[in-house]
C-alpha atoms as a PDB file:
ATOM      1  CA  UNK A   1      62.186  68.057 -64.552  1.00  0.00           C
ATOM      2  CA  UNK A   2      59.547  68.298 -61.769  1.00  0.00           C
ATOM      3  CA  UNK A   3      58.087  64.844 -61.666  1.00  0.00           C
ATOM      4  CA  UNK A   4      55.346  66.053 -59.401  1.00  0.00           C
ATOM      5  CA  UNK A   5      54.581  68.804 -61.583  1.00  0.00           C
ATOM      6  CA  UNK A   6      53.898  66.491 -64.664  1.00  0.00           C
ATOM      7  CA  UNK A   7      51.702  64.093 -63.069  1.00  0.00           C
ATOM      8  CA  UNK A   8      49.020  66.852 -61.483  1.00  0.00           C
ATOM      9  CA  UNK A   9      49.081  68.440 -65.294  1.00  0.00           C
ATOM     10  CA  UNK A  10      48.060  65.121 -66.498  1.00  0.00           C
ATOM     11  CA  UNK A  11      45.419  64.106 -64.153  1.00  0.00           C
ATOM     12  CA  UNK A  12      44.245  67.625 -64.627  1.00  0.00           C
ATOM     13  CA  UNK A  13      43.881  67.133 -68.679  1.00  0.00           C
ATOM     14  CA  UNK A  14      42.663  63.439 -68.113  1.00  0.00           C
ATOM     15  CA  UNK A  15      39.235  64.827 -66.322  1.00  0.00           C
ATOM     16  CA  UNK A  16      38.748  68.017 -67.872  1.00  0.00           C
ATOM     17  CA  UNK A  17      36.536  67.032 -70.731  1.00  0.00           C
ATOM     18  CA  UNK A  18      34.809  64.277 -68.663  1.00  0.00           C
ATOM     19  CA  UNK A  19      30.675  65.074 -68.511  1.00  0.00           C
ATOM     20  CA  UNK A  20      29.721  62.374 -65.578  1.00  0.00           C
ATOM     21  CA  UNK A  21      25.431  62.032 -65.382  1.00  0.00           C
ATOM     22  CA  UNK A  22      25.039  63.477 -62.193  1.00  0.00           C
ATOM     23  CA  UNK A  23      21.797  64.099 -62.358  1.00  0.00           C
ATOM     24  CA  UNK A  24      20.860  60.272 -63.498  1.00  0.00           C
ATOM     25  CA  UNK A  25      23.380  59.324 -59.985  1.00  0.00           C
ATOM     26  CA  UNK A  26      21.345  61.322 -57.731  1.00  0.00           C
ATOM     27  CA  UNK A  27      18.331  59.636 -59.239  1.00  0.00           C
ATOM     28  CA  UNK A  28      19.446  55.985 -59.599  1.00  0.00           C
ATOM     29  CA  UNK A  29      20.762  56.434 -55.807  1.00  0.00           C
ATOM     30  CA  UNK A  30      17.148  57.673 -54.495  1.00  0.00           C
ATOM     31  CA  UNK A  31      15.524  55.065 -56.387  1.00  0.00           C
ATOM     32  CA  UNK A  32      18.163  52.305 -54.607  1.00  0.00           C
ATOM     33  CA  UNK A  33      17.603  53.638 -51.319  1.00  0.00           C
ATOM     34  CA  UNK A  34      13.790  53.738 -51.703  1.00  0.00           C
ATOM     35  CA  UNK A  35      13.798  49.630 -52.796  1.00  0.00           C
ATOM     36  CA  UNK A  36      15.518  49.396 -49.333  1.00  0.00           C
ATOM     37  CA  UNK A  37      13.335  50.704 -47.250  1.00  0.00           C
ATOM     38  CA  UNK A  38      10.821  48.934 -49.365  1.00  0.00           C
ATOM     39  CA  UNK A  39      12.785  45.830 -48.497  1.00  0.00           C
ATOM     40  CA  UNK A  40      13.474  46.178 -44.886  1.00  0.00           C
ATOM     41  CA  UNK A  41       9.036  47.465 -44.264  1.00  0.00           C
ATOM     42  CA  UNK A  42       8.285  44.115 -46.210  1.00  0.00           C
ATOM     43  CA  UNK A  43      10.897  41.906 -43.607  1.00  0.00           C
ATOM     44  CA  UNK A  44       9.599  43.428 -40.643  1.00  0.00           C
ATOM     45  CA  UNK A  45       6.080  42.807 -41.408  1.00  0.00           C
ATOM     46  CA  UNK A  46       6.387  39.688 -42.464  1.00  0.00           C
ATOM     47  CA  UNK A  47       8.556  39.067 -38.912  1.00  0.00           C
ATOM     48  CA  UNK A  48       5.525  40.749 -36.865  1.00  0.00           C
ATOM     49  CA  UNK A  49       3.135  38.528 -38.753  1.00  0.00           C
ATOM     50  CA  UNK A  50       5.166  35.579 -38.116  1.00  0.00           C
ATOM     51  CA  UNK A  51       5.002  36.371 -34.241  1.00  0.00           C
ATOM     52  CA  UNK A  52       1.153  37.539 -34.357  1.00  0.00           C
ATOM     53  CA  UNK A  53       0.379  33.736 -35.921  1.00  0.00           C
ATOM     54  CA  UNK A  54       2.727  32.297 -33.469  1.00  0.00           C
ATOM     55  CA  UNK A  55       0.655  34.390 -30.659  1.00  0.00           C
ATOM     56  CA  UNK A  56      -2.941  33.832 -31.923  1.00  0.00           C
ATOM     57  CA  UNK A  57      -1.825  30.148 -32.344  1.00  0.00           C
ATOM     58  CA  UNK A  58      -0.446  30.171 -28.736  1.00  0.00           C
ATOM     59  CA  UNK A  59      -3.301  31.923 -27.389  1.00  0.00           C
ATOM     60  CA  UNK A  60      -5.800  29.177 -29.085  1.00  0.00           C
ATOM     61  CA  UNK A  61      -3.939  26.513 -27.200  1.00  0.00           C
ATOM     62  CA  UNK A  62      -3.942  28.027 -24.041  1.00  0.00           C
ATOM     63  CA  UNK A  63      -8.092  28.956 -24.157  1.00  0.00           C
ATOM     64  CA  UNK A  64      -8.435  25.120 -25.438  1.00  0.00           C
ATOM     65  CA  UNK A  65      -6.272  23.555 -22.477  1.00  0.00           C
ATOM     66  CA  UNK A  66      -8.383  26.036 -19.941  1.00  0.00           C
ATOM     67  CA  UNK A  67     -11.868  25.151 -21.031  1.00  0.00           C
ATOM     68  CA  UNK A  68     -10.702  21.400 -20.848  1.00  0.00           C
ATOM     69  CA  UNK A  69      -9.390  22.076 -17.550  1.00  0.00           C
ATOM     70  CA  UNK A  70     -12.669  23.605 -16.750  1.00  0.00           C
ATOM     71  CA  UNK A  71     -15.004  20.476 -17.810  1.00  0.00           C
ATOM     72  CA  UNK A  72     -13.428  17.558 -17.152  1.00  0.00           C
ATOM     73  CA  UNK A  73     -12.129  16.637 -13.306  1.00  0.00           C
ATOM     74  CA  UNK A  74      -8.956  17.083 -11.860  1.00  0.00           C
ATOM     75  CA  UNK A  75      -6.725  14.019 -11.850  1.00  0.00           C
ATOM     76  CA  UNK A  76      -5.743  13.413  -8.106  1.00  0.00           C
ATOM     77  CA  UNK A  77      -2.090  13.399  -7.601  1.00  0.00           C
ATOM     78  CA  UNK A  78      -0.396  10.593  -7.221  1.00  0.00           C
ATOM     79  CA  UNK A  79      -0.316   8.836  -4.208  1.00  0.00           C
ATOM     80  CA  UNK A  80       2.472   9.064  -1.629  1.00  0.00           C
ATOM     81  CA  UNK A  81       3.011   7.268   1.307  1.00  0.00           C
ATOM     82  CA  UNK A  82       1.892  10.364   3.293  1.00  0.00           C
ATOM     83  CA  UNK A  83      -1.028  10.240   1.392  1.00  0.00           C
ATOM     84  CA  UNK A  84      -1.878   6.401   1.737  1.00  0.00           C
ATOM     85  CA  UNK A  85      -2.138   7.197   5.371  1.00  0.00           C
ATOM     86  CA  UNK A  86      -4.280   9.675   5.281  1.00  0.00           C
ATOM     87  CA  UNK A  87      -6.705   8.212   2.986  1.00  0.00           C
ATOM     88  CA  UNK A  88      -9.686   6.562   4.230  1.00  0.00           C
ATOM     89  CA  UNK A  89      -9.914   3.084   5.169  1.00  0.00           C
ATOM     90  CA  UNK A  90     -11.930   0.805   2.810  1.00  0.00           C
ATOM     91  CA  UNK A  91     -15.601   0.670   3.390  1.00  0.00           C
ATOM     92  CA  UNK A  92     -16.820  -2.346   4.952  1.00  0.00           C
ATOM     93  CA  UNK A  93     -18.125  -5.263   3.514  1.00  0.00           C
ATOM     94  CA  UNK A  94     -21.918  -5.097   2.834  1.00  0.00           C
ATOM     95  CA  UNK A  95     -22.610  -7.522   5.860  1.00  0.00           C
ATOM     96  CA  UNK A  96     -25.088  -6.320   8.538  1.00  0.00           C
ATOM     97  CA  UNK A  97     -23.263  -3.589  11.142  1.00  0.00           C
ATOM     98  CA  UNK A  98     -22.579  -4.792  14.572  1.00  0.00           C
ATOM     99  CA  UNK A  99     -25.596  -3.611  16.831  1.00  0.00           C
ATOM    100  CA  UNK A 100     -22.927  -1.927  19.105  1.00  0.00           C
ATOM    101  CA  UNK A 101     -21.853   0.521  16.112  1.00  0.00           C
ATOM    102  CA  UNK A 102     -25.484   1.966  15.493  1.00  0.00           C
ATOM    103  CA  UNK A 103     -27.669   3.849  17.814  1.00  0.00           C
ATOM    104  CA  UNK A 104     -28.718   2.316  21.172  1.00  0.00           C
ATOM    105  CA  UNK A 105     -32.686   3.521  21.068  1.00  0.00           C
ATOM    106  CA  UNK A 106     -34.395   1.143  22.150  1.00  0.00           C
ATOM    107  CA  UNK A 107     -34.925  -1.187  25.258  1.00  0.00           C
ATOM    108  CA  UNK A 108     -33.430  -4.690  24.704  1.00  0.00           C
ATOM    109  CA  UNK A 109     -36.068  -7.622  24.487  1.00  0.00           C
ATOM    110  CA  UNK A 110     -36.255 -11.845  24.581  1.00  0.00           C
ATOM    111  CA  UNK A 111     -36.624 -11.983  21.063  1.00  0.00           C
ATOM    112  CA  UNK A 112     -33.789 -10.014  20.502  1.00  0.00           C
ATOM    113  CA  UNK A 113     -31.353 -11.731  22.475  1.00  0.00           C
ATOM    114  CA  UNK A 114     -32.808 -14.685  20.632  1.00  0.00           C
ATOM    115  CA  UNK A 115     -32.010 -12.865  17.385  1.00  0.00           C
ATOM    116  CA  UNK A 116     -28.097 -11.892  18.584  1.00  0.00           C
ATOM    117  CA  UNK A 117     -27.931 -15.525  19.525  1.00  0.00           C
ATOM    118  CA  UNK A 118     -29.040 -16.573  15.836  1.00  0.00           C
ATOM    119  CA  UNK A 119     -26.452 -14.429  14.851  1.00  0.00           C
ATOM    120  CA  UNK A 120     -23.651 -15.985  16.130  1.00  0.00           C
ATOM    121  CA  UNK A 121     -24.392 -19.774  16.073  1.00  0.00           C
ATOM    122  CA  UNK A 122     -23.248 -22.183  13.306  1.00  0.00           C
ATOM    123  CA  UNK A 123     -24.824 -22.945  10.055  1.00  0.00           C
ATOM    124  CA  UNK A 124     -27.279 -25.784  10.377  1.00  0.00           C
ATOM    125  CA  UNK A 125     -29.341 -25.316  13.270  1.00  0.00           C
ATOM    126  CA  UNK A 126     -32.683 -24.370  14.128  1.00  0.00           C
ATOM    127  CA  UNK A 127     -34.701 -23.149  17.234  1.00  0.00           C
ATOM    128  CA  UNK A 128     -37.751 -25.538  17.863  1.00  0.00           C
ATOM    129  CA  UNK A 129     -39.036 -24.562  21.203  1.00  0.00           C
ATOM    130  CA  UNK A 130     -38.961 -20.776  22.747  1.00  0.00           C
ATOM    131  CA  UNK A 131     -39.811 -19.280  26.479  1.00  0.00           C
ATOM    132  CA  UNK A 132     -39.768 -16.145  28.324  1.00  0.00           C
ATOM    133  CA  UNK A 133     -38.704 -16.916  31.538  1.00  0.00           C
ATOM    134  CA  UNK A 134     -39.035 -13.678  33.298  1.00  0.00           C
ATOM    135  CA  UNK A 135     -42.084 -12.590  31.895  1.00  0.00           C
ATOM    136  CA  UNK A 136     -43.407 -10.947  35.322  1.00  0.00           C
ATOM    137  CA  UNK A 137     -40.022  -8.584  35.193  1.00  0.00           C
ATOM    138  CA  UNK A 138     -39.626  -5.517  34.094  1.00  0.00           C
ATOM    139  CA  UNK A 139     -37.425  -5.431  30.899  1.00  0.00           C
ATOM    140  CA  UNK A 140     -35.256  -3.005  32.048  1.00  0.00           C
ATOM    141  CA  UNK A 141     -34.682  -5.224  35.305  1.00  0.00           C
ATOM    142  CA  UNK A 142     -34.430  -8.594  34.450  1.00  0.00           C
ATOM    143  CA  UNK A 143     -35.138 -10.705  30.919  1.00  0.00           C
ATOM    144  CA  UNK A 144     -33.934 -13.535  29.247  1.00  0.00           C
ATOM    145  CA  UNK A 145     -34.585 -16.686  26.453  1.00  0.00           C
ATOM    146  CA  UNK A 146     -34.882 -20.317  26.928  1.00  0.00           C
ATOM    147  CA  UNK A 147     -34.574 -21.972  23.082  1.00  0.00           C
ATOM    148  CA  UNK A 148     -34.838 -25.509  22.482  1.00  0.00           C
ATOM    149  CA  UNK A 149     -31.917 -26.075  19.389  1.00  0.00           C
ATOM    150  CA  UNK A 150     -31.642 -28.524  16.418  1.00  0.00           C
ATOM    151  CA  UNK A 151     -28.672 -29.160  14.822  1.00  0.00           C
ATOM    152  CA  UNK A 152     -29.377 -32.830  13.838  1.00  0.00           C
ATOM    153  CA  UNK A 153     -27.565 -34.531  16.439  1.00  0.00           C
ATOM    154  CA  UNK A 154     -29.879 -34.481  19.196  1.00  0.00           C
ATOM    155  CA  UNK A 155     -31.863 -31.451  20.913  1.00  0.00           C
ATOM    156  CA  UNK A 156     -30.159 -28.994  22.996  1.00  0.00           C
ATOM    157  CA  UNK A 157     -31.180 -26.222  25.480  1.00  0.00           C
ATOM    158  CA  UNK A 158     -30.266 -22.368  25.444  1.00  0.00           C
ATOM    159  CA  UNK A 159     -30.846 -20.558  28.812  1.00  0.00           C
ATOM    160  CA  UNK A 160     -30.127 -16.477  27.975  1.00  0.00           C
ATOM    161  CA  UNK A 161     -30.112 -14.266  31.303  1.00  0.00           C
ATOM    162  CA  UNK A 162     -29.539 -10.744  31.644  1.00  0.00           C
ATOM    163  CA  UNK A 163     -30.695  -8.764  34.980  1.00  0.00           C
ATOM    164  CA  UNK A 164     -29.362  -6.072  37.480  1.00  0.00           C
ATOM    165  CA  UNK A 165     -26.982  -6.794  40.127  1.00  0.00           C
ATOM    166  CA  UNK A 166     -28.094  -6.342  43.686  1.00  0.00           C
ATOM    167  CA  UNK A 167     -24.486  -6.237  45.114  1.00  0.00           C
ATOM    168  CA  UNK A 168     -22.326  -3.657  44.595  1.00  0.00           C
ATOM    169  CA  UNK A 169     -18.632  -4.646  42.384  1.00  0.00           C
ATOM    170  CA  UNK A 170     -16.110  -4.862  44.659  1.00  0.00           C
ATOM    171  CA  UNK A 171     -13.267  -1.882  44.117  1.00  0.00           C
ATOM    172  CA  UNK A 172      -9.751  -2.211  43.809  1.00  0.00           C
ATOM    173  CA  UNK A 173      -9.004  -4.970  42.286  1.00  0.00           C
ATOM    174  CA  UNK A 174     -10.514  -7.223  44.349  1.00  0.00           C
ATOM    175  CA  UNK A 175     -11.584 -10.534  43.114  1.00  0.00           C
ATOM    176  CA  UNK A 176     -15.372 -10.924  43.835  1.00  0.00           C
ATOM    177  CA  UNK A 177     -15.861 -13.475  46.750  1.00  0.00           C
ATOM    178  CA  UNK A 178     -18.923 -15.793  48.080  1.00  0.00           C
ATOM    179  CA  UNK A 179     -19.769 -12.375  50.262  1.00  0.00           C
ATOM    180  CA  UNK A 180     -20.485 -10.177  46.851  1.00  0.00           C
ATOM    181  CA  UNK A 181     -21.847 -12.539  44.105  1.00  0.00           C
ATOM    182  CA  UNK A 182     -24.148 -15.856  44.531  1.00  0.00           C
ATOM    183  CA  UNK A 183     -22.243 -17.182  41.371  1.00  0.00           C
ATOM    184  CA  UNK A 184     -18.747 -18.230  42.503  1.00  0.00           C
ATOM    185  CA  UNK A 185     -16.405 -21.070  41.666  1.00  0.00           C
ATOM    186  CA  UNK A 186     -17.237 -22.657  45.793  1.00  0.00           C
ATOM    187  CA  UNK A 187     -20.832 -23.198  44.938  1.00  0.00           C
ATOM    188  CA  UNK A 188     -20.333 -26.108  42.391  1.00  0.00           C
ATOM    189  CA  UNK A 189     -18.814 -29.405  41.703  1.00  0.00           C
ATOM    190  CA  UNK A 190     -15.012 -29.824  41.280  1.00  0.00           C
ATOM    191  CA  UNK A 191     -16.545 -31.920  37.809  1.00  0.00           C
ATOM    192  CA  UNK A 192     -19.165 -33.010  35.947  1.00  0.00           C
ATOM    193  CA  UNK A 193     -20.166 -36.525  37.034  1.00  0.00           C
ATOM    194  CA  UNK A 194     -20.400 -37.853  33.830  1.00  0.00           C
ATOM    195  CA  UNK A 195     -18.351 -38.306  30.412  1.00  0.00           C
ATOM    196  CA  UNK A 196     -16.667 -37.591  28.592  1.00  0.00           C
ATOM    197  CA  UNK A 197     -14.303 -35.681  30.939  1.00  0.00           C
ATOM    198  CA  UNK A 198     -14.186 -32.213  30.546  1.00  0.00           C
ATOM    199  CA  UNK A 199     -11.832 -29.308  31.496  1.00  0.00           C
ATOM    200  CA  UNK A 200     -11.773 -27.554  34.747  1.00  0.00           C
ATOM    201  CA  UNK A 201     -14.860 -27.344  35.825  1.00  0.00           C
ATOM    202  CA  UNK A 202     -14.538 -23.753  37.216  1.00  0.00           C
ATOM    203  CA  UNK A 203     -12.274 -20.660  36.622  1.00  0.00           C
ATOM    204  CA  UNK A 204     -12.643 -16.789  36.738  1.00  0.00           C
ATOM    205  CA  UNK A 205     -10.995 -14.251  35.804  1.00  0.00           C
ATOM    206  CA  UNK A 206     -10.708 -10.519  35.032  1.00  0.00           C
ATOM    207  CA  UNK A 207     -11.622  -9.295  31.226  1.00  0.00           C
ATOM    208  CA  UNK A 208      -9.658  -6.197  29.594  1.00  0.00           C
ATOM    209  CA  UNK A 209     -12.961  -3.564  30.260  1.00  0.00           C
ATOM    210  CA  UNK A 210     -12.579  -4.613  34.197  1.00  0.00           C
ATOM    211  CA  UNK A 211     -15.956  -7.310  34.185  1.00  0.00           C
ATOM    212  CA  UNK A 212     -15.216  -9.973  36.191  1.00  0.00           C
ATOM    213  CA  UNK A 213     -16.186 -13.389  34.121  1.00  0.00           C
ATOM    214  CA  UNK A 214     -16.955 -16.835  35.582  1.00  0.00           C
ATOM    215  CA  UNK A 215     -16.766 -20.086  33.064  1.00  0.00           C
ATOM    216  CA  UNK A 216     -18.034 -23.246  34.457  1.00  0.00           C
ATOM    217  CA  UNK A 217     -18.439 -27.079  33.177  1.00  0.00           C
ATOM    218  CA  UNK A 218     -20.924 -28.987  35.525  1.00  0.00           C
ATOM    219  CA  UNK A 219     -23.867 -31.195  35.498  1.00  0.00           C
ATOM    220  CA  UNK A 220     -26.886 -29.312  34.349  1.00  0.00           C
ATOM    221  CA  UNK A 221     -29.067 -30.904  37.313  1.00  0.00           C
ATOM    222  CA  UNK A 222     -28.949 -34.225  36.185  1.00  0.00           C
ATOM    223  CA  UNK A 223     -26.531 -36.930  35.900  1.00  0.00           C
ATOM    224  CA  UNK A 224     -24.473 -36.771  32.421  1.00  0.00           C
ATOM    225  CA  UNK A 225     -26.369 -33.930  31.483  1.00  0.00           C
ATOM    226  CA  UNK A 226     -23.346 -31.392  30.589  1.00  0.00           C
ATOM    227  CA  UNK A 227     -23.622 -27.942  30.804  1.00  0.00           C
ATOM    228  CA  UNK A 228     -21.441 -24.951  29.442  1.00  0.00           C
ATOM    229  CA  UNK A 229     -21.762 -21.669  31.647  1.00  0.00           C
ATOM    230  CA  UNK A 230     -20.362 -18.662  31.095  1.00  0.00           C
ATOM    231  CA  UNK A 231     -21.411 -15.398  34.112  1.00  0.00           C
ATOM    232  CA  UNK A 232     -20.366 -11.907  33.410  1.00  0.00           C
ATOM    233  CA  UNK A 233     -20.220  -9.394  36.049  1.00  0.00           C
ATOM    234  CA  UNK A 234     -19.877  -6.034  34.724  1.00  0.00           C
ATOM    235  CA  UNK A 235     -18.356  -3.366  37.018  1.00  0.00           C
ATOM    236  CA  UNK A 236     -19.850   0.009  35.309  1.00  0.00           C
ATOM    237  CA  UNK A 237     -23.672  -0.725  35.207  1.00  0.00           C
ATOM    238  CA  UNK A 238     -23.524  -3.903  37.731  1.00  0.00           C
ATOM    239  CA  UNK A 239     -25.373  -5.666  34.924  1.00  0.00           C
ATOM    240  CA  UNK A 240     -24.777  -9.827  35.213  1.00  0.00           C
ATOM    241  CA  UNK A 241     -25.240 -12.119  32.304  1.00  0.00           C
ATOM    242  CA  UNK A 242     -25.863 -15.893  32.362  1.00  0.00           C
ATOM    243  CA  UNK A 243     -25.616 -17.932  29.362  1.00  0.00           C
ATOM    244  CA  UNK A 244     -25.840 -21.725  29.893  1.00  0.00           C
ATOM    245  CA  UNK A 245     -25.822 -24.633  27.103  1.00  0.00           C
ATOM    246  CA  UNK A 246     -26.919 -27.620  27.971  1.00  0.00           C
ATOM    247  CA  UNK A 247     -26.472 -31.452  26.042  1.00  0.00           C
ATOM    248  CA  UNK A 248     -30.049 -32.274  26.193  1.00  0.00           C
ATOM    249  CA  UNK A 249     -33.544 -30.738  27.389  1.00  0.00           C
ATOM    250  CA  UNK A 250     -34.279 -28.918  30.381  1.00  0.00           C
ATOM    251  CA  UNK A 251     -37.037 -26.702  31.729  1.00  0.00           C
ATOM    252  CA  UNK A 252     -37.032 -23.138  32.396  1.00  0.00           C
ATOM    253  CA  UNK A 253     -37.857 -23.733  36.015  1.00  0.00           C
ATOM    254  CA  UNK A 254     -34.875 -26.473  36.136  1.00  0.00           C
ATOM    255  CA  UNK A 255     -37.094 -29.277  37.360  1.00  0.00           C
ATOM    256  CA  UNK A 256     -36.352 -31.653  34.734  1.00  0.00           C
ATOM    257  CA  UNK A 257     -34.129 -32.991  32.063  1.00  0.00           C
ATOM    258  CA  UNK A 258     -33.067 -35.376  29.455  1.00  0.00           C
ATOM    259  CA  UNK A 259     -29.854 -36.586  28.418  1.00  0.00           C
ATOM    260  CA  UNK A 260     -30.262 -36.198  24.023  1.00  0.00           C
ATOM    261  CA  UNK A 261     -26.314 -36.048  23.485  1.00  0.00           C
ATOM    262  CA  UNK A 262     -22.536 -35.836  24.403  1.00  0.00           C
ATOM    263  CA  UNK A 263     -21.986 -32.271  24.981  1.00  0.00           C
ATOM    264  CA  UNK A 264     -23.509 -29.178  24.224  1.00  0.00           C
ATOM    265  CA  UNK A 265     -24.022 -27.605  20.476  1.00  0.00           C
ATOM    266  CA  UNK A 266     -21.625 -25.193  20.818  1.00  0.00           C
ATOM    267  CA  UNK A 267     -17.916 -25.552  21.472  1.00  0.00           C
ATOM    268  CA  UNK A 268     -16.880 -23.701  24.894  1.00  0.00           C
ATOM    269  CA  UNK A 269     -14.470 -21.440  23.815  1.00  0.00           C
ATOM    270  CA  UNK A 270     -16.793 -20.083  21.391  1.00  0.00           C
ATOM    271  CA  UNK A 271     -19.785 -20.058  23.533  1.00  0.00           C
ATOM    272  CA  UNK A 272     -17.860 -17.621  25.755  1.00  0.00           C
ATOM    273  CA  UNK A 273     -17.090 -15.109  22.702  1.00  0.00           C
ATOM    274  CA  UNK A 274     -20.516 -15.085  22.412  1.00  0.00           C
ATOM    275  CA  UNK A 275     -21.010 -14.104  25.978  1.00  0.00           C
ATOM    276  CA  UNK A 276     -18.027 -11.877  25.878  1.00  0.00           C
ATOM    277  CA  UNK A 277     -19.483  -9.318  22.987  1.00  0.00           C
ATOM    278  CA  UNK A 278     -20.781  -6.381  23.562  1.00  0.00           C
ATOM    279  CA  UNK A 279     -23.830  -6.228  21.907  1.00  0.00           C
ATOM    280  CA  UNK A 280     -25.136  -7.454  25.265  1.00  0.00           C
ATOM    281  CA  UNK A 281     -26.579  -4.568  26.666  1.00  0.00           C
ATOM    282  CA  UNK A 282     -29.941  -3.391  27.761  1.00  0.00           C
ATOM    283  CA  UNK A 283     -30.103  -0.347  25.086  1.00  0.00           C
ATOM    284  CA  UNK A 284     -29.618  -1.625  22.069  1.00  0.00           C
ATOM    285  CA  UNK A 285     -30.830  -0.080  17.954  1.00  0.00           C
ATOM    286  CA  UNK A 286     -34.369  -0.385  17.085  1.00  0.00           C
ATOM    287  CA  UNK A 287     -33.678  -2.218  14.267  1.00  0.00           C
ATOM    288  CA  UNK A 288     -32.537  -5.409  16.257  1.00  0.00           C
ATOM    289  CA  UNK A 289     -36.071  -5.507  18.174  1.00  0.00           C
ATOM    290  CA  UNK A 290     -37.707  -5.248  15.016  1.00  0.00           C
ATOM    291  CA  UNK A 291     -35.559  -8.582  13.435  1.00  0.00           C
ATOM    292  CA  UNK A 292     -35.478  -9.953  16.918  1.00  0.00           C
ATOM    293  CA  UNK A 293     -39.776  -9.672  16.835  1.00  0.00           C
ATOM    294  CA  UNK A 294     -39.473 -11.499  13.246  1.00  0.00           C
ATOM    295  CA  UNK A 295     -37.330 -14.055  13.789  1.00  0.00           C
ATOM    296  CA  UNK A 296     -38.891 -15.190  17.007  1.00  0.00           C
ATOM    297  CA  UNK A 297     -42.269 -15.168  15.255  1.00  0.00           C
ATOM    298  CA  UNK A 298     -41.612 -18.100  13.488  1.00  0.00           C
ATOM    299  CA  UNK A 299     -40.672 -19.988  16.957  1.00  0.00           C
ATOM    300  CA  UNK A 300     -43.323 -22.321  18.486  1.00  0.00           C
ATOM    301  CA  UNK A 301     -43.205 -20.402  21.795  1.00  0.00           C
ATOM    302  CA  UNK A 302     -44.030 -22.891  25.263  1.00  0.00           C
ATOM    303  CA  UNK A 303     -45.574 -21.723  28.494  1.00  0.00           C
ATOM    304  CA  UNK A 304     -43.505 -21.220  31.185  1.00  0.00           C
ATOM    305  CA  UNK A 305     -43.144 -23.620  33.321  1.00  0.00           C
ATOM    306  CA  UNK A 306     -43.176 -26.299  31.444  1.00  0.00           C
ATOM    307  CA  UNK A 307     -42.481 -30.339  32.597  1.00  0.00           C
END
């Protein structure tokens, strides 16, 4: 028997009555194959949706964070040390300016070297007496103050003197000598002749801008009366301030004087810082005439001379 043979007749009688739907298989397949594409159009626009929300969504953000950018101010960034240094010092404190930091305009008068005095005195006292010593000077040449001060323990004397040098600074560094200056530490006293005993009487010295400064502690013309001095010789314009103190009264034209009290208002060392500044000069802002003129206003002013 051929086995072979046998099996290809029955397959061939199992399937030759069979009627399959083909028709309904083509149609069921198109219908399948059209939910598909049905399917997979739905998914992608939903997926395109989802990423046009996302963008609009986005895009809102971003327009929100630029117009907020655009109205309100930038933070500044944080500070480094790099930019610590470079930042700008802090503004100063709402006290009155130094007259050397504003603009020199104007020609330097008595009242306002009384006014840069007031400025630098301590709390307390008062100026009861004021004269203009070098009234027949030009005030570009020579000018000055002499202020009768209160501070409750016994009236004092101010003498203020500014005026130009007639002798030239010596160069080099040269001390000046009896031959260049009539103020030197040979014309007067070793000490004052009365108590209580004070420091050296005389000493000089160079300051850091080249000025050659004299400081003295001597009788001011009369026994006992002490006397603070402080002479500044300045090399560039050859101008020369004097600025005595004195422990009692005194004249402008020197010819008298009474003992009120110990020593003089103001300690020595600071007496000469007040010397030493330089708002001492004969330019100075128009704004310190103007308070100068005030404040000396209120000063009973004396003739000069006066006994």
């Amino acid at each position: 028997m051929d086995f072979d043979q046998d099996l290809a007749d029955v397959l061939a009688t199992s399937v030759k009555n069979l009627d399959p739907p083909v028709a309904l298989i083509v149609a069921e397949s198109a219908r399948l194959g059209r939910r598909h594409q049905r399917a997979r159009r739905l998914r992608a626009l939903r997926v395109g949706g989802t990423s046009l929300a996302v963008t609009a969504v986005l895009g809102a953000a971003l327009a929100t964070s630029q117009l907020r950018d655009r109205s309100a101010p930038v933070p500044p960034p944080p500070a480094g040390p790099a930019a610590t240094a470079a930042s700008p010092t802090a503004s100063p404190s709402p006290s009155e300016p130094s007259p050397s930091a504003l603009s020199a305009d104007a020609q330097l008068t008595p009242d306002a070297m009384v006014k840069l005095l007031s400025d630098r005195l301590p709390a307390g006292g008062s100026f009861v007496k004021y004269q203009q010593p070098y009234a027949d000077h030009p005030l570009s040449e020579a000018l000055g103050a002499y202020l009768r001060y209160d501070d409750g323990r016994g009236t004092a004397t101010f003498e203020l003197a500014m005026y130009r040098g007639v002798h030239p600074f010596p160069g080099g560094d040269r001390a000046p000598g009896v031959q260049d200056t009539p103020f030197n530490c040979d014309s007067i006293p070793l000490r004052p002749s009365g108590p209580p005993p004070g420091p050296i009487s005389c000493r000089t010295r160079f300051l850091a801008d080249g000025s050659w400064e004299m400081v003295s502690v001597t009788d001011g013309g009369e026994p006992s009366l002490y006397r603070y001095e402080v002479t500044i010789w300045r090399p560039d314009s050859g101008d020369i301030l004097r600025f005595a103190e004195y422990a009692g009264t005194i004249d402008a034209s020197k010819h008298e004087g009474t003992v009120t009290r110990a020593e003089p208002p103001v300690p020595l060392a600071q007496w000469q810082a007040i010397a030493e500044s330089p708002d001492w000069q004969f330019r100075v802002p128009r704004t310190l005439v103007d308070e100068g003129a005030r404040l000396a206003s209120g000063i009973p002013h004396a003739p000069f001379p006066e006994g």
